[in-house]
Protein backbone atom coordinates (compact mmCIF):
# COMPACT_ATOMS: atom_id res chain seq x y z
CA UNK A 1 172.10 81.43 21.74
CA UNK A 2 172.91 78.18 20.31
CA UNK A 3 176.13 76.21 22.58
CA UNK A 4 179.52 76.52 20.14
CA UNK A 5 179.74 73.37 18.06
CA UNK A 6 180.03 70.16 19.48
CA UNK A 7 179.14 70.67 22.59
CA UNK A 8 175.50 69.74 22.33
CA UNK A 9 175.20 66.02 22.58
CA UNK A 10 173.34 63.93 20.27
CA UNK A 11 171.38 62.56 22.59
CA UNK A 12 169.91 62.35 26.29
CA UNK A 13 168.75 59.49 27.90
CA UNK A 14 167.57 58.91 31.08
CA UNK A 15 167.78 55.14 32.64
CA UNK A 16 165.06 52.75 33.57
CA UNK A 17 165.49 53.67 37.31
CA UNK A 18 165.73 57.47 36.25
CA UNK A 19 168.25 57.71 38.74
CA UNK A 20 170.99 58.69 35.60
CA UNK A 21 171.36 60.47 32.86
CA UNK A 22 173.49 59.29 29.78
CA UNK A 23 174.60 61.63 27.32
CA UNK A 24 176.45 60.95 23.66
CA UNK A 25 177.93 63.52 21.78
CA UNK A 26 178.76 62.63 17.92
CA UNK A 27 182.58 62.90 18.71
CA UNK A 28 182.29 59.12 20.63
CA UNK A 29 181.92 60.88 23.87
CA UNK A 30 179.70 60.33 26.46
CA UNK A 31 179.01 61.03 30.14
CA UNK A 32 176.65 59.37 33.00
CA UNK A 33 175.76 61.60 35.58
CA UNK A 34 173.59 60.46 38.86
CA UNK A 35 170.48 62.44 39.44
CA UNK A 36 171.64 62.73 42.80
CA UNK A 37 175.04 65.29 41.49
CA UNK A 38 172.94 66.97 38.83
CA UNK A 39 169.79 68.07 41.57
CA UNK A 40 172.88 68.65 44.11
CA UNK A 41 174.72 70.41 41.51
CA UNK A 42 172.30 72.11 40.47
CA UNK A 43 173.10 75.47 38.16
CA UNK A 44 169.60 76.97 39.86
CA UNK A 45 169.72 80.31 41.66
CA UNK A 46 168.21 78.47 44.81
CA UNK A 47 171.66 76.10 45.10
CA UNK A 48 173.91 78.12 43.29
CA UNK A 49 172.66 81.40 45.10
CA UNK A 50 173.80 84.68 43.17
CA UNK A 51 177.07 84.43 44.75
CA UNK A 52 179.47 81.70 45.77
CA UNK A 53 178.91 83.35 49.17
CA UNK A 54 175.44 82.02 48.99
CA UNK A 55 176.11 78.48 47.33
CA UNK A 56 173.77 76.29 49.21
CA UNK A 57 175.14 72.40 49.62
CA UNK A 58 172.43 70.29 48.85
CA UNK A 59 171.68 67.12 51.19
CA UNK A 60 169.70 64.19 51.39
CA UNK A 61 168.94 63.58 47.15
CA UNK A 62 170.91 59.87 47.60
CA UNK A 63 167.71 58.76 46.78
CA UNK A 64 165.76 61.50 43.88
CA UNK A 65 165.40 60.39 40.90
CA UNK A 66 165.06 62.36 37.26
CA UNK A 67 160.59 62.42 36.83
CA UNK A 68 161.09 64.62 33.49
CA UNK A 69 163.60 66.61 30.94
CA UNK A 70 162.23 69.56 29.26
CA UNK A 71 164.44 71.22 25.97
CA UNK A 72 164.78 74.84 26.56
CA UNK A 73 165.48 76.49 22.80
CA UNK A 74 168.68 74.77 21.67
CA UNK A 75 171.15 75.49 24.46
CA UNK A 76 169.74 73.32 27.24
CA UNK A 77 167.51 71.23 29.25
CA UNK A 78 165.54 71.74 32.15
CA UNK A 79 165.78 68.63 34.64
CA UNK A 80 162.39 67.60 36.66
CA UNK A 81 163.40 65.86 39.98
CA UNK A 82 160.86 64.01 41.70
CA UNK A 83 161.58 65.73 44.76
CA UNK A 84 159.95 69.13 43.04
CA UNK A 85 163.18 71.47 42.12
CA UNK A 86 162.91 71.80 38.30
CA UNK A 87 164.77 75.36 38.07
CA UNK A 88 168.35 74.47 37.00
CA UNK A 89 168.85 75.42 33.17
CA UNK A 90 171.61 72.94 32.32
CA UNK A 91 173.14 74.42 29.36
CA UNK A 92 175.32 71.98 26.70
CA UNK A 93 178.43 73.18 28.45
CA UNK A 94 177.91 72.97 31.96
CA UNK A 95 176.55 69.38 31.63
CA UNK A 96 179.74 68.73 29.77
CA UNK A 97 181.86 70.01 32.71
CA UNK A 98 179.67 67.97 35.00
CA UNK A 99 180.80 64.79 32.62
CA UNK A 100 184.38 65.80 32.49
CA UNK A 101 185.06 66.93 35.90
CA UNK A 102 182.69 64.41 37.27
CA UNK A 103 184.70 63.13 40.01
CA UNK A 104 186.79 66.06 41.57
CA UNK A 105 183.28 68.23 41.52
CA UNK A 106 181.58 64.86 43.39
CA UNK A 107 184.43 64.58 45.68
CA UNK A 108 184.31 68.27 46.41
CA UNK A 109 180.78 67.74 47.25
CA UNK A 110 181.37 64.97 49.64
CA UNK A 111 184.04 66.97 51.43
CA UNK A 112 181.54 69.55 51.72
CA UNK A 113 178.52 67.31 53.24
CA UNK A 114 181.33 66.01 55.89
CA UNK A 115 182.72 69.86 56.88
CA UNK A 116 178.87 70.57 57.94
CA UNK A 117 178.00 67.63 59.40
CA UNK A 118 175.60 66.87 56.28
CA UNK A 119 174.22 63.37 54.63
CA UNK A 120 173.52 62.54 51.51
């Protein structure tokens, strides 16, 4: 299933340092995301768990960095972190939301890492 119009950006690119991801959408738009928030973030049954009961938070990726991006059909991409996890999907929408909501979801995040005690 193909994401609704427009949401599918033009084009990925991952920096020098693969440590972000830039995507451009033909609108003008564009978002940078860290590969730290996309492997925390993860959409992956192992952080995401099958429930928000079961959400894991993710620590210590301050420092993982993006080793590979795979297209799955043309809804998605499937990032390779160099720390091994490579089973998020990250569909045209959800990387969107990532882009737009960047900063409440990090600062979420961050909250959560300090509730448990947690580093990043």
């Amino acid at each position: 299933m193909a994401a609704p119009a427009g949401l599918a950006p033009e084009q990925l690119a991952v920096s020098s340092d693969r440590r972000r991801l830039t995507l451009r959408y033909a609108d003008g738009r564009s978002h940078e995301l860290t590969a730290e928030m996309l492997r925390v973030l993860s959409p992956s049954a192992e952080v995401q768990g099958h429930s928000p009961d079961q959400r894991v938070t993710v620590a210590g990726k301050a420092e993982v960095s993006i080793s590979d991006i795979r297209p799955i059909g043309h809804y998605a991409v499937r990032i390779v972190f160099d720390d091994g996890h490579d089973s998020g999907l990250y569909t045209w929408p959800y990387l969107d939301r990532l882009g737009t909501e960047r900063e409440a979801l990090w600062q979420a995040h961050l909250a959560e890492l300090e509730a448990k005690g947690l580093r990043r």
